[in-house]
PDB file of N, CA and C in Angstrom:
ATOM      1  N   UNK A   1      75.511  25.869 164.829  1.00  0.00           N
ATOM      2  CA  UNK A   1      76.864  25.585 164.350  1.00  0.00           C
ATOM      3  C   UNK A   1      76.926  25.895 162.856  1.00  0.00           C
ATOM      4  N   UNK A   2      78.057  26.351 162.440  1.00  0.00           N
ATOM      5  CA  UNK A   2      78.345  26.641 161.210  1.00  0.00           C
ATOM      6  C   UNK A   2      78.898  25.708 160.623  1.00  0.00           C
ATOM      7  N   UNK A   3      79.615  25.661 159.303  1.00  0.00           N
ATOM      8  CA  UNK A   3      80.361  24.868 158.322  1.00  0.00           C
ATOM      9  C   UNK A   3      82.201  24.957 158.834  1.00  0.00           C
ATOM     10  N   UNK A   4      82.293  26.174 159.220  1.00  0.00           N
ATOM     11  CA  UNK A   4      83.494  26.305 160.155  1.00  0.00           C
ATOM     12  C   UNK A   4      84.147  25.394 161.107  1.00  0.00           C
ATOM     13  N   UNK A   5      83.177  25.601 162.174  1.00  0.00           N
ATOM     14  CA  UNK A   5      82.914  24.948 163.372  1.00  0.00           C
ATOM     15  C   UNK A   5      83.157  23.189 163.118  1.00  0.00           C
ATOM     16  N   UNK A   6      81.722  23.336 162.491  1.00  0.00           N
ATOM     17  CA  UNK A   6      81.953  21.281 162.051  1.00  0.00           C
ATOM     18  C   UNK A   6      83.388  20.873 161.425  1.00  0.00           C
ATOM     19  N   UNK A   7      83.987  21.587 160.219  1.00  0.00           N
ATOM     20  CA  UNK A   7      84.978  21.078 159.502  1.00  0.00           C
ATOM     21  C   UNK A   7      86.217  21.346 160.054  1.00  0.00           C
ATOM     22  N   UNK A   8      86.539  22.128 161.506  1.00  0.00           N
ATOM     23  CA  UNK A   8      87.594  22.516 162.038  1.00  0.00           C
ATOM     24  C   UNK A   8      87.576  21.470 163.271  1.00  0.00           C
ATOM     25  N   UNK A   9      86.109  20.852 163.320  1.00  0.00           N
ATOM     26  CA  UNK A   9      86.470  20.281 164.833  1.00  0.00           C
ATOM     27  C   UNK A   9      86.443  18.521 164.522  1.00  0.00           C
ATOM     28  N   UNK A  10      86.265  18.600 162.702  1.00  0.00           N
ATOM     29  CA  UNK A  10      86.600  17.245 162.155  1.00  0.00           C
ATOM     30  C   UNK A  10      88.103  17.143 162.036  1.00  0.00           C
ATOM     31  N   UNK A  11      88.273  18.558 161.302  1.00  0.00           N
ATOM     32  CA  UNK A  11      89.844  18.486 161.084  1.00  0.00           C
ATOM     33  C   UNK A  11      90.838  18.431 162.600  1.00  0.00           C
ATOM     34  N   UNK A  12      90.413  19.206 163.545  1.00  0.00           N
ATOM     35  CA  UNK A  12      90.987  18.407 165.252  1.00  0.00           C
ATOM     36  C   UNK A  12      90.849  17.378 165.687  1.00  0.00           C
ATOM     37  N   UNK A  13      89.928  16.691 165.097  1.00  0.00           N
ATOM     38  CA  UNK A  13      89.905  15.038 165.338  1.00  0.00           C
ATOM     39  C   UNK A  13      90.568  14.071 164.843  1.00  0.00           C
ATOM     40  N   UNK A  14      91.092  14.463 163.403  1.00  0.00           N
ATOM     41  CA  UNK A  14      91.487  13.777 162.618  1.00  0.00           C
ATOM     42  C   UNK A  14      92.983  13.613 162.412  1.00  0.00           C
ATOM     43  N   UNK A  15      93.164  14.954 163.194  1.00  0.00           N
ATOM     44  CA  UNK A  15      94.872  15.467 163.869  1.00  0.00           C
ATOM     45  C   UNK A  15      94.923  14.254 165.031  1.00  0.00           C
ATOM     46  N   UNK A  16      93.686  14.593 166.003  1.00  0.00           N
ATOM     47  CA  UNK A  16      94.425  13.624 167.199  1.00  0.00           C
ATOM     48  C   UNK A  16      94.801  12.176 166.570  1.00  0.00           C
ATOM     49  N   UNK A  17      93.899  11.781 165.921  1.00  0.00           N
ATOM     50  CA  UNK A  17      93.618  10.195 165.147  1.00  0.00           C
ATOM     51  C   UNK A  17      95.142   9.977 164.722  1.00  0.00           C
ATOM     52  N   UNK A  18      95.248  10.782 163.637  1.00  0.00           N
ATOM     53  CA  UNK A  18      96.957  10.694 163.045  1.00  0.00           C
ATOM     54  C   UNK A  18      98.069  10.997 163.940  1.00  0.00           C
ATOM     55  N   UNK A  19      98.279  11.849 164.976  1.00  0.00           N
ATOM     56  CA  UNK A  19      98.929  11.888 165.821  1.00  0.00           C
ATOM     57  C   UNK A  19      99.213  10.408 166.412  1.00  0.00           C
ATOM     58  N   UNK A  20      98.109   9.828 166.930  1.00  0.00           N
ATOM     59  CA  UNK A  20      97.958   8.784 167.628  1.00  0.00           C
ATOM     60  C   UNK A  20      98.647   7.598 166.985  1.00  0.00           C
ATOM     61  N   UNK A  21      98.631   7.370 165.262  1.00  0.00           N
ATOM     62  CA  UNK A  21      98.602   6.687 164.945  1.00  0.00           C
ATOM     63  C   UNK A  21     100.207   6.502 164.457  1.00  0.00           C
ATOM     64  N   UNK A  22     100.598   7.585 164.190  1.00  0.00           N
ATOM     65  CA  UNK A  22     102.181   8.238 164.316  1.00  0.00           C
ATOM     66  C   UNK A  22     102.802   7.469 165.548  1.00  0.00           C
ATOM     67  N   UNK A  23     102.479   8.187 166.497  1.00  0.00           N
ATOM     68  CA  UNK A  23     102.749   7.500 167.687  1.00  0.00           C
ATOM     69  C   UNK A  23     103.160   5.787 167.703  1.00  0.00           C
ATOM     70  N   UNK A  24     101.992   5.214 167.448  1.00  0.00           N
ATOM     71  CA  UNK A  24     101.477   3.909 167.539  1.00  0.00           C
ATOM     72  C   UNK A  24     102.554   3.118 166.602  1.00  0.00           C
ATOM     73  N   UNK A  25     103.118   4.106 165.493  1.00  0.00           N
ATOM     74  CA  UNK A  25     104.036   2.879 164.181  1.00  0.00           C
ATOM     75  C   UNK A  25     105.016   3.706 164.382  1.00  0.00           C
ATOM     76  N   UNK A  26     105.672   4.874 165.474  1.00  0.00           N
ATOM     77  CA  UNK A  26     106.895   5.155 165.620  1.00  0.00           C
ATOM     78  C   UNK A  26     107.303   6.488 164.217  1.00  0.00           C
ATOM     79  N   UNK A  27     106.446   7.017 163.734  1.00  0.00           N
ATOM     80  CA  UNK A  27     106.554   8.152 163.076  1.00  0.00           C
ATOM     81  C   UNK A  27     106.210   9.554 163.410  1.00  0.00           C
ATOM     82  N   UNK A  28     107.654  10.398 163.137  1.00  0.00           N
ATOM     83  CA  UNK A  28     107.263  11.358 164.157  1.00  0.00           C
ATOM     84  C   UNK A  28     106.877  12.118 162.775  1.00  0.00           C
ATOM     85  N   UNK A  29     107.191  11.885 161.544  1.00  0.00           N
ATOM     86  CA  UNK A  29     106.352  12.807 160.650  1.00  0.00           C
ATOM     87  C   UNK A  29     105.108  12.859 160.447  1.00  0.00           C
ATOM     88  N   UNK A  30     104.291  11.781 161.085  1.00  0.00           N
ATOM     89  CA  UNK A  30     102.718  11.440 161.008  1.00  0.00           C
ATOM     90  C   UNK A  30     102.066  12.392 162.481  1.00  0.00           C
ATOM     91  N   UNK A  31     103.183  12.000 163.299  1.00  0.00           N
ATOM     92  CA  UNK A  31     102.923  12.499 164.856  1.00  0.00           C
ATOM     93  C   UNK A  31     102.711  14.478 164.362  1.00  0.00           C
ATOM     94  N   UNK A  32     103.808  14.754 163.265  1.00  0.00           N
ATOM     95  CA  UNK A  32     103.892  16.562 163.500  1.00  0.00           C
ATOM     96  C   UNK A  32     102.934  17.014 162.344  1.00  0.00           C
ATOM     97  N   UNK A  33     102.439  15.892 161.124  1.00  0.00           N
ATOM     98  CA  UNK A  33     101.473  16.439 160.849  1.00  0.00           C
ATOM     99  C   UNK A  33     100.064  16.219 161.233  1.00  0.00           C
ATOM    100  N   UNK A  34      99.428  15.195 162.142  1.00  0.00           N
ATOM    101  CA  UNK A  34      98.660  15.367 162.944  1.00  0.00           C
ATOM    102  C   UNK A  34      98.709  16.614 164.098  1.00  0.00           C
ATOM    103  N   UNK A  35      99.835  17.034 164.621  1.00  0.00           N
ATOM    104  CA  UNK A  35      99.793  18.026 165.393  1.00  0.00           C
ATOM    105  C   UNK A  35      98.963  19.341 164.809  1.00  0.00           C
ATOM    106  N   UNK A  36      99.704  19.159 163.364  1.00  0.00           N
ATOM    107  CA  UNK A  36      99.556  20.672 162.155  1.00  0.00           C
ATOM    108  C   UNK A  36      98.332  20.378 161.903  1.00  0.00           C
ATOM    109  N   UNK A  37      97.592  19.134 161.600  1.00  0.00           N
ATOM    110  CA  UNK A  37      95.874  19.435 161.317  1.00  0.00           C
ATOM    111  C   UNK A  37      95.432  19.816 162.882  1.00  0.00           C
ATOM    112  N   UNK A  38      95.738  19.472 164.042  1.00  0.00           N
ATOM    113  CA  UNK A  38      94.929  19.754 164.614  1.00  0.00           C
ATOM    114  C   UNK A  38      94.403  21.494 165.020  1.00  0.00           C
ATOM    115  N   UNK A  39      95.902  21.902 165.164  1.00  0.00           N
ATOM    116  CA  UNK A  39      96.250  23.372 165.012  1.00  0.00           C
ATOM    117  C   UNK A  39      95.313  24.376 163.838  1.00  0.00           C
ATOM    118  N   UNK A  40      95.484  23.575 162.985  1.00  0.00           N
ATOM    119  CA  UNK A  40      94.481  24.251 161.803  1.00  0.00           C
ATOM    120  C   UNK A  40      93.194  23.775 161.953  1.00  0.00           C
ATOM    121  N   UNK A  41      92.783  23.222 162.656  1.00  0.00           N
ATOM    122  CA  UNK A  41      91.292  22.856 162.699  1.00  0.00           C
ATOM    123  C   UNK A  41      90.316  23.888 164.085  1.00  0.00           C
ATOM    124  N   UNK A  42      91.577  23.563 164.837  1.00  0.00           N
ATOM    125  CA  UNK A  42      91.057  24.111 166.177  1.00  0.00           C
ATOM    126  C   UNK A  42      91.119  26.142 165.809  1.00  0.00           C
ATOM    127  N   UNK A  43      91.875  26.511 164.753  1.00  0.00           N
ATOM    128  CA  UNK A  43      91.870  27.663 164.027  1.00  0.00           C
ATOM    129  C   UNK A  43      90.513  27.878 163.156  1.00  0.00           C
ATOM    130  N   UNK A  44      90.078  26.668 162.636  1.00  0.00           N
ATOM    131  CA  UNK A  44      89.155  27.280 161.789  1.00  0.00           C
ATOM    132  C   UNK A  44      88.207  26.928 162.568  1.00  0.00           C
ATOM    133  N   UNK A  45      87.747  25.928 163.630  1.00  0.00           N
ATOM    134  CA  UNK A  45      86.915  26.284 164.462  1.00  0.00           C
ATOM    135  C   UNK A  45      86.633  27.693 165.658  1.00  0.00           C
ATOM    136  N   UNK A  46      87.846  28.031 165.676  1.00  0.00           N
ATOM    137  CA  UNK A  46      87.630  29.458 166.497  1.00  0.00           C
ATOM    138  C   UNK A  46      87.186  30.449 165.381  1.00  0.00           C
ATOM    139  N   UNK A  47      87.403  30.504 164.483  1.00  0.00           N
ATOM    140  CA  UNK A  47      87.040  31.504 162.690  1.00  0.00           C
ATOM    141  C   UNK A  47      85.790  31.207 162.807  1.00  0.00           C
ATOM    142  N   UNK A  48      85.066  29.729 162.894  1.00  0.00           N
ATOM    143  CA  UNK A  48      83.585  29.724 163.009  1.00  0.00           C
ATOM    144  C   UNK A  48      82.931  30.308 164.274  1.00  0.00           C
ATOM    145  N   UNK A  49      83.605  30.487 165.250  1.00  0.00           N
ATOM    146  CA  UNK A  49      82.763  30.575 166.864  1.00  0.00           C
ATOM    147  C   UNK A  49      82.718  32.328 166.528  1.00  0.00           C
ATOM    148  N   UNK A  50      83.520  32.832 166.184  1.00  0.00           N
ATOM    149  CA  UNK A  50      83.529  34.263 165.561  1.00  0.00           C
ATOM    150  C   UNK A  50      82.671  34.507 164.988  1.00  0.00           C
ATOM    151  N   UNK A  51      82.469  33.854 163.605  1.00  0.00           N
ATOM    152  CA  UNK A  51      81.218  34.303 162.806  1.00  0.00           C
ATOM    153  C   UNK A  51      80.104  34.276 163.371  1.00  0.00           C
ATOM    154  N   UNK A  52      79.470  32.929 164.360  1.00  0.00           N
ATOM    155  CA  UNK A  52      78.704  32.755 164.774  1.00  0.00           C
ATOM    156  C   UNK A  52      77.748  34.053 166.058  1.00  0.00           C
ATOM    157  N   UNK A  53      79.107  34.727 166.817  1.00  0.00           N
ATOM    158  CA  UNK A  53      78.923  35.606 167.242  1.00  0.00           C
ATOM    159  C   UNK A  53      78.506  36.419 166.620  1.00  0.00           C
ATOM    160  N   UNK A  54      79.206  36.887 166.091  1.00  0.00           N
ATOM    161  CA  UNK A  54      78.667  37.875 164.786  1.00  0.00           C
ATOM    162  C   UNK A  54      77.274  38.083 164.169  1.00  0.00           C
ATOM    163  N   UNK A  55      77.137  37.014 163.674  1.00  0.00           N
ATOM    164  CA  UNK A  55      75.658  36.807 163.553  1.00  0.00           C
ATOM    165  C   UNK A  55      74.744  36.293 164.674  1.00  0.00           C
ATOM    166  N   UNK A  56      75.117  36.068 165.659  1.00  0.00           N
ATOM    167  CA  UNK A  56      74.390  36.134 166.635  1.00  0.00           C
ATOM    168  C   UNK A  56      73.757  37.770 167.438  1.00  0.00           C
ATOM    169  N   UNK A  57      75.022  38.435 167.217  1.00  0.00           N
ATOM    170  CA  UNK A  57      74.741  39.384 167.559  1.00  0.00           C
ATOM    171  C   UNK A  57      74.114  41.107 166.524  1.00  0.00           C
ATOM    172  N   UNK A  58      74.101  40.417 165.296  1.00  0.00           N
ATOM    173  CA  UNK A  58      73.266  41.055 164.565  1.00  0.00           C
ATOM    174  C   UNK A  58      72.064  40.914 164.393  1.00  0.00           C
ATOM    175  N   UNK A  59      71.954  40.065 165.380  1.00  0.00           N
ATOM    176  CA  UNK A  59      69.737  39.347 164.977  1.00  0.00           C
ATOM    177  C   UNK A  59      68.913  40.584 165.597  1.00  0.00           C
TER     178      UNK A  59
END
């Protein structure tokens, strides 16, 4: 795993968390920017699964 990978699939976690928590106190601006981290996380985790190929496949 890369630095990608880990910090995109913290940042998708941390989307669901705030989503949830949006939810939970009736805010849908907490709810759409939890949506937006998760979107960007699950982005920069696919940016890492790429590289990883990449260098997987240059060994």
């Amino acid at each position: 795993m890369n630095s990608n990978q880990v910090e995109g699939k913290l940042q998708d976690i941390g989307g669901k968390i705030q989503e949830g928590a949006g939810k939970l106190v009736g805010s849908k601006e907490q709810e759409a920017k939890g949506l937006k981290n998760q979107a960007e996380g699950k982005a920069q985790e696919t940016l890492g699964d790429a590289q990883e190929t990449i260098h997987d496949a240059t060994k």
